[in-house]
C-alpha atoms as a PDB file:
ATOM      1  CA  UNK A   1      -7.177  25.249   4.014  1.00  0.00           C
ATOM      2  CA  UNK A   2     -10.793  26.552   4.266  1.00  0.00           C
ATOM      3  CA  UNK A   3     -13.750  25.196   4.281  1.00  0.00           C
ATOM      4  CA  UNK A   4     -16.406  24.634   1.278  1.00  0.00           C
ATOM      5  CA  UNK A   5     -18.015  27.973  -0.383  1.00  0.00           C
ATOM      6  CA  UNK A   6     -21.550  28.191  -0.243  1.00  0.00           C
ATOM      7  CA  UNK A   7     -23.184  29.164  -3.932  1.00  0.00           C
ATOM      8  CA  UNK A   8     -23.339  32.381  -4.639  1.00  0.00           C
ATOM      9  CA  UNK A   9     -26.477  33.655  -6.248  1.00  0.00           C
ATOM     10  CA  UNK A  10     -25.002  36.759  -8.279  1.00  0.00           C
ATOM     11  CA  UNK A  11     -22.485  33.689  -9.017  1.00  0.00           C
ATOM     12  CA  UNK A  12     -22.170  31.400 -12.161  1.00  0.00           C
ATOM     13  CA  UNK A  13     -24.391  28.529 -12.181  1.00  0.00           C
ATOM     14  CA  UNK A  14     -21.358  26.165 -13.012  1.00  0.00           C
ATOM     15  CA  UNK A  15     -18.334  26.011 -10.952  1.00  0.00           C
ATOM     16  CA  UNK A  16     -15.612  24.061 -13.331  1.00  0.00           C
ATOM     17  CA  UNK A  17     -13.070  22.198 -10.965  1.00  0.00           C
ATOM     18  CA  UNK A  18      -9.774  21.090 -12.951  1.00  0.00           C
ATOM     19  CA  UNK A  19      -7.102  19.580  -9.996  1.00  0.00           C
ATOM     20  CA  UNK A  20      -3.322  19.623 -11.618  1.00  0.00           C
ATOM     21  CA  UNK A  21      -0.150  18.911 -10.415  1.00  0.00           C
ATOM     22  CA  UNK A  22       2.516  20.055 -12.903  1.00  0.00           C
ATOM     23  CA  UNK A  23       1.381  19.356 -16.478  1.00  0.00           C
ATOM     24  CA  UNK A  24       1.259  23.232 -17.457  1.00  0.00           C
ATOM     25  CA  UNK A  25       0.854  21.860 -21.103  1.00  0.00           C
ATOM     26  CA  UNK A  26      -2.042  19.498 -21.001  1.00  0.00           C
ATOM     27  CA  UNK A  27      -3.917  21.812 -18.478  1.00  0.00           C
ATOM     28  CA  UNK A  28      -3.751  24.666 -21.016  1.00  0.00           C
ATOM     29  CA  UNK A  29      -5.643  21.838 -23.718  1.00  0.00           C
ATOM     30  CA  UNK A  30      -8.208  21.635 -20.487  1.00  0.00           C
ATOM     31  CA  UNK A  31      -9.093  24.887 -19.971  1.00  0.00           C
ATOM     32  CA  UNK A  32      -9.298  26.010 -23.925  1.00  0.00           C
ATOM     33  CA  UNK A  33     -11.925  22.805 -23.771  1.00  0.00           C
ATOM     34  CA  UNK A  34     -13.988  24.571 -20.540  1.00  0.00           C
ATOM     35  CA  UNK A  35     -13.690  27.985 -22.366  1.00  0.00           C
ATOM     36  CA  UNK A  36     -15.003  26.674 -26.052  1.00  0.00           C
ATOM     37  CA  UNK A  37     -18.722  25.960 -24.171  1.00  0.00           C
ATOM     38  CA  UNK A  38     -21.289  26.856 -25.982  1.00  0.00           C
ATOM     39  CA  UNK A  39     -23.028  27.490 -22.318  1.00  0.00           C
ATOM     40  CA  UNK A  40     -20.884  30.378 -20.994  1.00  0.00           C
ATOM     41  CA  UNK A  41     -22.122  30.360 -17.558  1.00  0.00           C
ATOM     42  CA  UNK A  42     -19.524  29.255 -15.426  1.00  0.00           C
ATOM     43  CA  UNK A  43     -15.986  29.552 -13.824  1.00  0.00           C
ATOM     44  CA  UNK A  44     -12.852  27.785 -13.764  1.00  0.00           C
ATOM     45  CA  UNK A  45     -10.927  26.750 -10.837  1.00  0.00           C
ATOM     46  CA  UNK A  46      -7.434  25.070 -11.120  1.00  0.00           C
ATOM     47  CA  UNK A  47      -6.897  23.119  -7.557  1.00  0.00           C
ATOM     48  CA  UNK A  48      -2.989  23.050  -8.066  1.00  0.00           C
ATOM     49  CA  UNK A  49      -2.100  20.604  -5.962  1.00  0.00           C
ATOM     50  CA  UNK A  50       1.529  21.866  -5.188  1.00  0.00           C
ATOM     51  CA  UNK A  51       3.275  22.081  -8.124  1.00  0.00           C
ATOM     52  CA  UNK A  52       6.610  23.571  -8.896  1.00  0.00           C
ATOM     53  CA  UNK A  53       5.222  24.899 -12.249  1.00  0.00           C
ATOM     54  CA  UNK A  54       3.609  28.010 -12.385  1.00  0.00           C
ATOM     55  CA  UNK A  55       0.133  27.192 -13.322  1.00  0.00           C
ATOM     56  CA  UNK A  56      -1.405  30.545 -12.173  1.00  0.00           C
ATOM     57  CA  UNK A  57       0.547  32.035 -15.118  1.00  0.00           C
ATOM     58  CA  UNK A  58      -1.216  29.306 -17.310  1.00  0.00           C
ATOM     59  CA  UNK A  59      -4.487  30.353 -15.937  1.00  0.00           C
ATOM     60  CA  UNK A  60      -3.012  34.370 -16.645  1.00  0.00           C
ATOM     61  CA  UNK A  61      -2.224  33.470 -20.158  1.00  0.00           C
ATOM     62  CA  UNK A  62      -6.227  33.080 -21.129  1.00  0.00           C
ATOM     63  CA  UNK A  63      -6.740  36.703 -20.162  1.00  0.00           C
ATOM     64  CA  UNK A  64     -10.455  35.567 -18.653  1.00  0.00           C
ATOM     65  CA  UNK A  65     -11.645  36.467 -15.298  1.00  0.00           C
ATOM     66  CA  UNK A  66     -13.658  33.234 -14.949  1.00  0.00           C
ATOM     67  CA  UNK A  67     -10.187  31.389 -14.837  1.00  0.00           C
ATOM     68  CA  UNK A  68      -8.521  31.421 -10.948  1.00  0.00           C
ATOM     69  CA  UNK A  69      -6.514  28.744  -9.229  1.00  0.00           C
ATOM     70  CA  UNK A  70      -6.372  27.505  -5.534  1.00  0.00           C
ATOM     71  CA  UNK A  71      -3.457  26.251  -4.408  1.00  0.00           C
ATOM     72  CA  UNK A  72      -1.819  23.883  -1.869  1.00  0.00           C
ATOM     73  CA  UNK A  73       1.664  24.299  -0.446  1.00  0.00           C
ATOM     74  CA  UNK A  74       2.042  20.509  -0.418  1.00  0.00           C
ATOM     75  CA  UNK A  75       1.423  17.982  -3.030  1.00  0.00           C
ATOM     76  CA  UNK A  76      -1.172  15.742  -1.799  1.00  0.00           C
ATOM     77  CA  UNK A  77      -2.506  13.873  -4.885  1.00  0.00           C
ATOM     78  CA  UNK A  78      -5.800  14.032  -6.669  1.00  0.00           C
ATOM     79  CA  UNK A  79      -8.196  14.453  -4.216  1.00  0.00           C
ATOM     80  CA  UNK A  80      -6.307  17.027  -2.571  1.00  0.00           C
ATOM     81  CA  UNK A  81      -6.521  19.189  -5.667  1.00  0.00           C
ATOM     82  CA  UNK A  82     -10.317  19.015  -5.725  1.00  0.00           C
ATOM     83  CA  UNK A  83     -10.678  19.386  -2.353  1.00  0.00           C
ATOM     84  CA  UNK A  84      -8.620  23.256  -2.876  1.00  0.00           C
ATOM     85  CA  UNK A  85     -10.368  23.846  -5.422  1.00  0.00           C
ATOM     86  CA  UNK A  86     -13.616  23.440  -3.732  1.00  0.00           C
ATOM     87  CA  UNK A  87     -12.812  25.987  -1.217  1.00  0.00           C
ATOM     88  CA  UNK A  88     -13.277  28.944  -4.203  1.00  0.00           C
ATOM     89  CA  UNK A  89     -16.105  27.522  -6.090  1.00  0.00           C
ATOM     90  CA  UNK A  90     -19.202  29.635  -6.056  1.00  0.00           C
ATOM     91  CA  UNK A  91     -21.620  27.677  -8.597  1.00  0.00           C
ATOM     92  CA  UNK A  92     -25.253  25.623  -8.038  1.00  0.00           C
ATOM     93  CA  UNK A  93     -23.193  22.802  -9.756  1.00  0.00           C
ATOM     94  CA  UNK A  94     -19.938  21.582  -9.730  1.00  0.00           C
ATOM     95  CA  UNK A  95     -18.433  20.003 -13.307  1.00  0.00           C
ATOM     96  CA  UNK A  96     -15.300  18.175 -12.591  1.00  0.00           C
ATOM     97  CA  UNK A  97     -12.152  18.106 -15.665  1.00  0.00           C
ATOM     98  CA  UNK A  98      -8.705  16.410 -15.023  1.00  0.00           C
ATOM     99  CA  UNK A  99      -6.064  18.666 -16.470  1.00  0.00           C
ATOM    100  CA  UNK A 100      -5.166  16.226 -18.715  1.00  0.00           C
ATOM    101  CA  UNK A 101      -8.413  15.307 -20.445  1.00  0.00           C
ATOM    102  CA  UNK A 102     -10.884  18.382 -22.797  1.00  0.00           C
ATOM    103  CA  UNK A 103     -14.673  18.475 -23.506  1.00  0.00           C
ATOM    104  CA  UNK A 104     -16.827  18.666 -26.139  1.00  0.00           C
ATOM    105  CA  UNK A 105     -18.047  22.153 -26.817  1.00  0.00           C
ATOM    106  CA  UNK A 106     -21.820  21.412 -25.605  1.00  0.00           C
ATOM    107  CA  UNK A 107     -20.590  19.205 -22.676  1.00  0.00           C
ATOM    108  CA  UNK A 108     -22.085  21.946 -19.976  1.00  0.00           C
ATOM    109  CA  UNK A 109     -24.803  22.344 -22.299  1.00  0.00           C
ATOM    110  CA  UNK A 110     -26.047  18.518 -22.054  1.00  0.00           C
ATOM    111  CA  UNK A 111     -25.229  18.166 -18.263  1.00  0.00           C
ATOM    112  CA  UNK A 112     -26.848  20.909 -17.177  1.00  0.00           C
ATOM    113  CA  UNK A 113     -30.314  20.071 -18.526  1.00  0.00           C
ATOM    114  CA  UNK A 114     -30.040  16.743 -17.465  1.00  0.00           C
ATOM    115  CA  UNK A 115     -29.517  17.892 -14.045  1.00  0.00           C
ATOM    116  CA  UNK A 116     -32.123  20.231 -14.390  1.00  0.00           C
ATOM    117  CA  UNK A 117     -34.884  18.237 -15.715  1.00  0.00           C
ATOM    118  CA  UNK A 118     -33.627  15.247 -13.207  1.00  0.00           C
ATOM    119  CA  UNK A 119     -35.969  14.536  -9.787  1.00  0.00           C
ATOM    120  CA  UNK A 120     -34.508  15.785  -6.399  1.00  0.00           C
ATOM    121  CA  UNK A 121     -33.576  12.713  -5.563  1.00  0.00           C
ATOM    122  CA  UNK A 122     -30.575  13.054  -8.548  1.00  0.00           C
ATOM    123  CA  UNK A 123     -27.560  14.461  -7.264  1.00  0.00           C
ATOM    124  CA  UNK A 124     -25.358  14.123 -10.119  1.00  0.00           C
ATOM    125  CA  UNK A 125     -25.216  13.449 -13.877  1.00  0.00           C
ATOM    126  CA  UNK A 126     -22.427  11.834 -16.187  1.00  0.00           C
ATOM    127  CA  UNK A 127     -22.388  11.310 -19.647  1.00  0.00           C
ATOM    128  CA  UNK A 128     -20.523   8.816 -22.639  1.00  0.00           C
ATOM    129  CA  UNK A 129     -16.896   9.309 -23.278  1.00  0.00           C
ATOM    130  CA  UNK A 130     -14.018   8.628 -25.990  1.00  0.00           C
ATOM    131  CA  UNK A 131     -10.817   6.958 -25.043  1.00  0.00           C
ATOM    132  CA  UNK A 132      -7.737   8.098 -26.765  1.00  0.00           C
ATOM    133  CA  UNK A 133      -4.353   6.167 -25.966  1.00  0.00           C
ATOM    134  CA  UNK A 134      -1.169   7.587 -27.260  1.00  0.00           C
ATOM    135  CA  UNK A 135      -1.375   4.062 -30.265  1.00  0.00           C
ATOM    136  CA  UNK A 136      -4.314   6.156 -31.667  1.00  0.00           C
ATOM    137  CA  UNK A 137      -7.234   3.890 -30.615  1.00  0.00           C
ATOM    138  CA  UNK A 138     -10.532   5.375 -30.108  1.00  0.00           C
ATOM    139  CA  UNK A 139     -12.796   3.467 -27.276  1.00  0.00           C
ATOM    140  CA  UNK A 140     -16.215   5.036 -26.907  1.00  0.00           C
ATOM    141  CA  UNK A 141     -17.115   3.814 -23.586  1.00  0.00           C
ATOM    142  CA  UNK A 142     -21.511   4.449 -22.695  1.00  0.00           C
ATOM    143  CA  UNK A 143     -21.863   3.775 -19.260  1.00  0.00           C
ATOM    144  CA  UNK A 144     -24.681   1.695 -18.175  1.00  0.00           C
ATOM    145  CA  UNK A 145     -27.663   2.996 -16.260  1.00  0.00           C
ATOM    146  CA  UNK A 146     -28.675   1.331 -12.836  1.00  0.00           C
ATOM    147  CA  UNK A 147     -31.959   2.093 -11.038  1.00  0.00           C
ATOM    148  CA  UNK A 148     -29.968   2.179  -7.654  1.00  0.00           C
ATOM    149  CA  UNK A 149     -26.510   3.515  -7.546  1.00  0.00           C
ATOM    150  CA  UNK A 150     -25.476   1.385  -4.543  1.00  0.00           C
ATOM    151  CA  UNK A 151     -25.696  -1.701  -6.428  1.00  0.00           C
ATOM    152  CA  UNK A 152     -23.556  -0.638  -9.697  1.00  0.00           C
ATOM    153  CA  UNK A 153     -20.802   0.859  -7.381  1.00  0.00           C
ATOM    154  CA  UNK A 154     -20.114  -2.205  -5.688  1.00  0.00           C
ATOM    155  CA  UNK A 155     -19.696  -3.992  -9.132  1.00  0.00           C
ATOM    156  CA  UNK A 156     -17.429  -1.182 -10.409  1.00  0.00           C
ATOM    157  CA  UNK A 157     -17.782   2.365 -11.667  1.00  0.00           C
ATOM    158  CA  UNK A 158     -17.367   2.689 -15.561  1.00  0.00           C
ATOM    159  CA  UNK A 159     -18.333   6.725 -15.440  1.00  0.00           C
ATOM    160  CA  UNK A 160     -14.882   8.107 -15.619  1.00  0.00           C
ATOM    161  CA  UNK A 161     -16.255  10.722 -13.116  1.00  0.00           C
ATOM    162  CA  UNK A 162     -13.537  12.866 -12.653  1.00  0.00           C
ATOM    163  CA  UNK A 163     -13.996  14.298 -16.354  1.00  0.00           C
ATOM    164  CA  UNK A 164     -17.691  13.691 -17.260  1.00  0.00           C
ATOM    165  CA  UNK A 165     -19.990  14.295 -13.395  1.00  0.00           C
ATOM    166  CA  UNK A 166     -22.018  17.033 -12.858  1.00  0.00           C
ATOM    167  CA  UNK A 167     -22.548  17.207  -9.188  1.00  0.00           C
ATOM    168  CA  UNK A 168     -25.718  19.234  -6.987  1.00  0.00           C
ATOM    169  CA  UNK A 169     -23.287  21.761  -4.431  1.00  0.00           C
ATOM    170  CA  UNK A 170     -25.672  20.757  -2.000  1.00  0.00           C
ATOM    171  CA  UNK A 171     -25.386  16.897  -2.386  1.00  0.00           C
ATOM    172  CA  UNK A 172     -21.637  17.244  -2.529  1.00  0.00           C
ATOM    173  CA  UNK A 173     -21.366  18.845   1.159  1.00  0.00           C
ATOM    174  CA  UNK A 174     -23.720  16.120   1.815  1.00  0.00           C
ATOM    175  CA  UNK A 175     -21.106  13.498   0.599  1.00  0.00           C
ATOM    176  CA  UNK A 176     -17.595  14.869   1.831  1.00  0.00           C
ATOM    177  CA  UNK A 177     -14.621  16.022   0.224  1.00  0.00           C
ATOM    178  CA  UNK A 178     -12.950  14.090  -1.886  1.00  0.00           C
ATOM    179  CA  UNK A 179     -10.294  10.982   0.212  1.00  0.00           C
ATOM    180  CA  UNK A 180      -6.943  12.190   0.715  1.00  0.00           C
ATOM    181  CA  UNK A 181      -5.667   9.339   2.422  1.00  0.00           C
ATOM    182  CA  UNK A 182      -5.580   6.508  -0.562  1.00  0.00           C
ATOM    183  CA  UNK A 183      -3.491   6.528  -2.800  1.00  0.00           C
ATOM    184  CA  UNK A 184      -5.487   5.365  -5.286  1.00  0.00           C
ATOM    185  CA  UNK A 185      -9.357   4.229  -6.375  1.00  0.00           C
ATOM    186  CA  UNK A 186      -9.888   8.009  -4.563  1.00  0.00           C
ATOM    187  CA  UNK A 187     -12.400   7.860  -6.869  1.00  0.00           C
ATOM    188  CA  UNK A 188     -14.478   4.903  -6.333  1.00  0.00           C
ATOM    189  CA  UNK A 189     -14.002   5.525  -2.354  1.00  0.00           C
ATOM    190  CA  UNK A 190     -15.961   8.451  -2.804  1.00  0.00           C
ATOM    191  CA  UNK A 191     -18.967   7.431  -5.306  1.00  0.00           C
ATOM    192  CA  UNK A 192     -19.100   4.677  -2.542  1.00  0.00           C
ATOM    193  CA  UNK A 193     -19.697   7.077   0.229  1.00  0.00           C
ATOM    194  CA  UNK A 194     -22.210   8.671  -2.298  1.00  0.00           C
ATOM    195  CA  UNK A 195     -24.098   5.243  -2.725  1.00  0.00           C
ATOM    196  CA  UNK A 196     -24.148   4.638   0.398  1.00  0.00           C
ATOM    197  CA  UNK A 197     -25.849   8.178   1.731  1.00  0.00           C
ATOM    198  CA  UNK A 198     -28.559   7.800  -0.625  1.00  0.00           C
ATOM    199  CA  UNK A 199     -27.838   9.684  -3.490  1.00  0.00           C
ATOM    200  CA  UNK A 200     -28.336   8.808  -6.912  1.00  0.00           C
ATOM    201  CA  UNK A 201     -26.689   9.397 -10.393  1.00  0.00           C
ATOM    202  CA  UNK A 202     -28.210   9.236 -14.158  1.00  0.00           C
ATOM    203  CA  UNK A 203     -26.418   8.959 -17.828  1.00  0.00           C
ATOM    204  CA  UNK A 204     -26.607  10.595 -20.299  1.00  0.00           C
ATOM    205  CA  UNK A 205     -25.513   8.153 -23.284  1.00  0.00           C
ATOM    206  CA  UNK A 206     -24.128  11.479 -25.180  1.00  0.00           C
ATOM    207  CA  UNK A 207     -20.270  11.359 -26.038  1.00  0.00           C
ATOM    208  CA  UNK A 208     -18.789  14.866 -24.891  1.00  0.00           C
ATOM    209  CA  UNK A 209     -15.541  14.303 -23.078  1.00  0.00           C
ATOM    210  CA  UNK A 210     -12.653  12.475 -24.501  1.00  0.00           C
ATOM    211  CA  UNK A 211     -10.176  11.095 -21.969  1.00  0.00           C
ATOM    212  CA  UNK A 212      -6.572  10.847 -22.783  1.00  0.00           C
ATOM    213  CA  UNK A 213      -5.444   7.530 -21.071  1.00  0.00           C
ATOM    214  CA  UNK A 214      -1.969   4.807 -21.834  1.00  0.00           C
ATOM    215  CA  UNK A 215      -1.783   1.906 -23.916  1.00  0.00           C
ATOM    216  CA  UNK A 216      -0.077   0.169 -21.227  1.00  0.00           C
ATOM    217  CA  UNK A 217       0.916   2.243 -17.989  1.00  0.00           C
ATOM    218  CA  UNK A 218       2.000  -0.321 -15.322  1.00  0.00           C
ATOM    219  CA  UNK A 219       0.074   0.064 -11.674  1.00  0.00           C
ATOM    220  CA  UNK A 220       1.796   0.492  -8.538  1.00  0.00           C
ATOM    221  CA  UNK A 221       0.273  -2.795  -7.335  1.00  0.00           C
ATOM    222  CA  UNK A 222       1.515  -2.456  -3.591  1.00  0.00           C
ATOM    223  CA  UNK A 223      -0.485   0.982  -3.556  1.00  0.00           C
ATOM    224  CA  UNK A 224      -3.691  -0.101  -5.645  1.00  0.00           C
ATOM    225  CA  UNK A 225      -3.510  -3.016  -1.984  1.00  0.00           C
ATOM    226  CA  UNK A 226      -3.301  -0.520   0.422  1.00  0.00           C
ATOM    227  CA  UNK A 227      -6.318   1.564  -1.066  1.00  0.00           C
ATOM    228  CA  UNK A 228      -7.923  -1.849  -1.026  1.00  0.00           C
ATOM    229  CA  UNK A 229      -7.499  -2.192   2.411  1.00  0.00           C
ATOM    230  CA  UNK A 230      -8.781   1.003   3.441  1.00  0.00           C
ATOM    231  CA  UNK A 231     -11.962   0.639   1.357  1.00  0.00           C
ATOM    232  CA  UNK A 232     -12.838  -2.407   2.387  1.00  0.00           C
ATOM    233  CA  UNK A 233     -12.435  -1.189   6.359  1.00  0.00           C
ATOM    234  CA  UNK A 234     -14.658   1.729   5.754  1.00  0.00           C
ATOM    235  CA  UNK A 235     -17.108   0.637   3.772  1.00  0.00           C
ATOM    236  CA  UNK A 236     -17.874  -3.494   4.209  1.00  0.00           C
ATOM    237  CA  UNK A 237     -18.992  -2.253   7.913  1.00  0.00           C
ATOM    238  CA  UNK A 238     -21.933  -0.119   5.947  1.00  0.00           C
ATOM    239  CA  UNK A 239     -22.983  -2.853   3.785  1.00  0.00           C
ATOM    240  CA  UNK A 240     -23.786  -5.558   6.005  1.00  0.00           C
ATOM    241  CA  UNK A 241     -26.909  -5.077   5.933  1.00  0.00           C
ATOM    242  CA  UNK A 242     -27.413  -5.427   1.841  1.00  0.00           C
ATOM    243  CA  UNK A 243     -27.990  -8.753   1.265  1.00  0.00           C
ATOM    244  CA  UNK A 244     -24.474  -9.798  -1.462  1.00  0.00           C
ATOM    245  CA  UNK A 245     -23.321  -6.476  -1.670  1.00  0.00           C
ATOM    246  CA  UNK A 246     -20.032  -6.616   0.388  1.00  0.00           C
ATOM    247  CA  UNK A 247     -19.540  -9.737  -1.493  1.00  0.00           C
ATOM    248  CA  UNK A 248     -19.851  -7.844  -4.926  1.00  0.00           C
ATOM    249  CA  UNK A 249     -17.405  -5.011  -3.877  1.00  0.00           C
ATOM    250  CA  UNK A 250     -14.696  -7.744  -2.556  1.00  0.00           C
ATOM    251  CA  UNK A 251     -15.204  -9.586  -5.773  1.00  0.00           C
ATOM    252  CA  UNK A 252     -14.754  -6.092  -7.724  1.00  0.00           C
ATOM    253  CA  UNK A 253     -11.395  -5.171  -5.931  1.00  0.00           C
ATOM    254  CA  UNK A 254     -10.001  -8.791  -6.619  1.00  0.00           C
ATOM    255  CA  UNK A 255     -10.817  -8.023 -10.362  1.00  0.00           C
ATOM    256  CA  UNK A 256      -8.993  -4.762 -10.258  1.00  0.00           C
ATOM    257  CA  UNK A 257      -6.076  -6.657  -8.768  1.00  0.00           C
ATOM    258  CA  UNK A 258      -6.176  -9.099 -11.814  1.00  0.00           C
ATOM    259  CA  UNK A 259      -5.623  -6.889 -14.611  1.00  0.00           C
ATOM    260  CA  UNK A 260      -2.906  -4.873 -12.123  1.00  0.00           C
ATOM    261  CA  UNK A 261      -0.934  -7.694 -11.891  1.00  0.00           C
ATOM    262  CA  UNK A 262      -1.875  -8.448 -16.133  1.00  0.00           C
ATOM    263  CA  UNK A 263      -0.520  -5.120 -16.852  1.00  0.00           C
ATOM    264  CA  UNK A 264       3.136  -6.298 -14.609  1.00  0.00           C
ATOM    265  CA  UNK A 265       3.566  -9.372 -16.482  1.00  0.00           C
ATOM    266  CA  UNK A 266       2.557 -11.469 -13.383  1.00  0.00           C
ATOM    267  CA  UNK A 267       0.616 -14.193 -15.216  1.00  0.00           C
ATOM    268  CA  UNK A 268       0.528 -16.371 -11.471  1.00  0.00           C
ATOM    269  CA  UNK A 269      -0.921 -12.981  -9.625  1.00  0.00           C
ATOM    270  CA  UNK A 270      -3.313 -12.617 -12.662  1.00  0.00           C
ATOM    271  CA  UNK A 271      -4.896 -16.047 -12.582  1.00  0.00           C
ATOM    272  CA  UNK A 272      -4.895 -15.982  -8.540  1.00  0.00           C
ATOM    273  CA  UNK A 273      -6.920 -12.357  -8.663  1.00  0.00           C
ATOM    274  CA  UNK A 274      -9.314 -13.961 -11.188  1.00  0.00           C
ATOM    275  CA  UNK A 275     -10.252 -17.097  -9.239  1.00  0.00           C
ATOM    276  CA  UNK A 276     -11.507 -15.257  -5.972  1.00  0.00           C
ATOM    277  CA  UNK A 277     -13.372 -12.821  -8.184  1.00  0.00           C
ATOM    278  CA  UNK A 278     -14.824 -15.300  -9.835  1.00  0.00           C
ATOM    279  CA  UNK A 279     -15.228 -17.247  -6.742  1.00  0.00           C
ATOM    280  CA  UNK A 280     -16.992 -14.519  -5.008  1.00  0.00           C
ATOM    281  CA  UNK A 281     -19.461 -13.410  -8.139  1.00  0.00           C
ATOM    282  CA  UNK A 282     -19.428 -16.013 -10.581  1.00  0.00           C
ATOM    283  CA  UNK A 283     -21.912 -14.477 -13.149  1.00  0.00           C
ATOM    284  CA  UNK A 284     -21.110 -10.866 -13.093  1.00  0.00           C
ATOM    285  CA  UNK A 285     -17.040 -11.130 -12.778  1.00  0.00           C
ATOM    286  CA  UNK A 286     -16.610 -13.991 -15.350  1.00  0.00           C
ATOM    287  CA  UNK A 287     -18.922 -12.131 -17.893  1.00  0.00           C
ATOM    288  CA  UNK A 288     -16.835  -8.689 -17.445  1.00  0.00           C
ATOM    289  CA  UNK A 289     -13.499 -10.224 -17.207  1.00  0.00           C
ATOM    290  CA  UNK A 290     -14.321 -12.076 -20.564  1.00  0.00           C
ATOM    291  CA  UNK A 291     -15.820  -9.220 -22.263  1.00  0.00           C
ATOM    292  CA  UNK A 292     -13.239  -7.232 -20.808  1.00  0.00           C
ATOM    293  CA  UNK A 293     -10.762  -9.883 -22.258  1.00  0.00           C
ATOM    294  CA  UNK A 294     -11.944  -9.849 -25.416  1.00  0.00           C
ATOM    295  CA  UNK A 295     -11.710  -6.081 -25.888  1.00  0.00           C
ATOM    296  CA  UNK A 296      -7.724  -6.088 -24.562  1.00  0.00           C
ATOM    297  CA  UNK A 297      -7.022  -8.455 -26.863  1.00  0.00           C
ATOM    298  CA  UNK A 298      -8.409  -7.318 -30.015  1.00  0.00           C
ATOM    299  CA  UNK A 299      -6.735  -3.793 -29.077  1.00  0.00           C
ATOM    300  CA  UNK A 300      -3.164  -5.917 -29.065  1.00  0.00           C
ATOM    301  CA  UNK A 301      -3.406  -7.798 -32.720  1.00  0.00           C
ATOM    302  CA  UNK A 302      -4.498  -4.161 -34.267  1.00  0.00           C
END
């Protein structure tokens, strides 16, 4: 695989990435979203992430030039997908979709001035979201704004990034491609090594993504541990010179163990998870995990 493209300045400002593996059917919902902007200036690239479906005739089947696809040989999840994808991408921005989530027709529109009327020191911009699960509830989640990034991460990242960030092309070949080599929280791994180079990120409290999630999808607990391990080895190292912080992300990880083992019916592994999160950040864990509570529930007697 190559290497990162540097913008091109006869190029689109916007460089849409959208990583897929299989899922022909939701990724055509995707890319109808990206194409109904009412800002026109950008270009689609599907990272295909080795599928056996033929997702470049999906991409053929919208008869528009600004629609291409990388694609990898071998699956290699997620952040594998981005990564390809990255290697085409030609835009002053980068806008990342899952395949499986849409936008709002003025979602480029609203990112793109906030970017643009953000300070340097801004490298990215996210915005509100809906929820949709397959029972027909409607969450709208507005993420909350911190003055240093660094600090919210550790607590837990509520952005939904992969469907609602608007990324500087400069700041991301700053940060690093995407992690390859977790299974899962590929995600937060990342925004961590974001934090933790400086960079900072704003809201916008607009709604203008919806993202298609389950009522109830169980978690592949011994995998959700092993990316737990590996963030914790790269990244406690980094904070031990912020005064709590390595404490908060611990405390954070034991939380996200909680409602894993919630979700398998292990009510033992669930009360265990809580009482070293709580342990390790009283205030902050036992405040989300009730408010967090309290939203779960009232989602089960509907």
């Amino acid at each position: 695989m190559t290497g990162p493209t540097a913008p091109d300045p006869c190029g689109p400002t916007i460089s849409v990435i959208i990583p897929c593996y299989e899922r022909s059917e939701v990724l055509r919902r995707s890319i109808a979203s990206v194409l109904a902007q009412t800002d026109p200036d950008f270009e689609i690239v599907v990272g295909d992430d080795g599928s056996t479906e033929d997702l470049q005739a999906v991409a053929d089947r919208f008869g528009d030039a600004r629609v291409r696809v990388a694609r990898r040989d071998v699956n290699g999840g997620i952040g594998a997908g981005r990564n390809v994808a990255r290697t085409l991408t030609r835009g002053r921005y980068i806008a990342y979709l899952d395949s499986d989530d849409e936008w709002y027709p003025e979602h480029l529109s609203v990112v793109r001035a906030a970017i643009e009327a953000a300070p340097p020191g801004v490298s990215a911009v996210s915005t509100a979201f809906e929820m949709r699960y397959p029972s027909g509830r409607v969450d709208v989640r507005i993420p909350e704004q911190h003055e240093r990034l660094l600090a919210k991460i550790v607590r837990g990242v509520d952005l939904s990034a992969g469907s609602t960030m608007l990324v500087r092309t400069e700041a991301l070949d700053d940060i690093g491609p995407w992690p390859e080599d977790i299974p899962r929280n590929e995600d937060y791994d990342w925004f961590l090594r974001m934090a933790e180079r400086g960079h900072e990120l704003r809201v916008v409290p607009e709604v203008t993504v919806i993202i298609h999630a389950d009522d109830r999808s169980a978690l592949d607990r011994e995998a959700l541990a092993r990316s737990h391990r590996i963030i914790l080895e790269r990244h406690l190292p980094l904070l031990a010179g912020e005064p709590g912080l390595g404490r908060h992300l611990k405390a954070k990880l034991h939380e996200e163990r909680a409602w894993a083992a919630w979700r398998g019916g292990d009510r033992a592994g669930t009360v265990k998870e809580v009482a070293l999160a709580v342990a390790l950040d009283p205030v902050a864990r036992a405040t989300k995990l009730g408010r967090s509570a309290r939203r779960r529930l009232s989602h089960l007697r509907r």
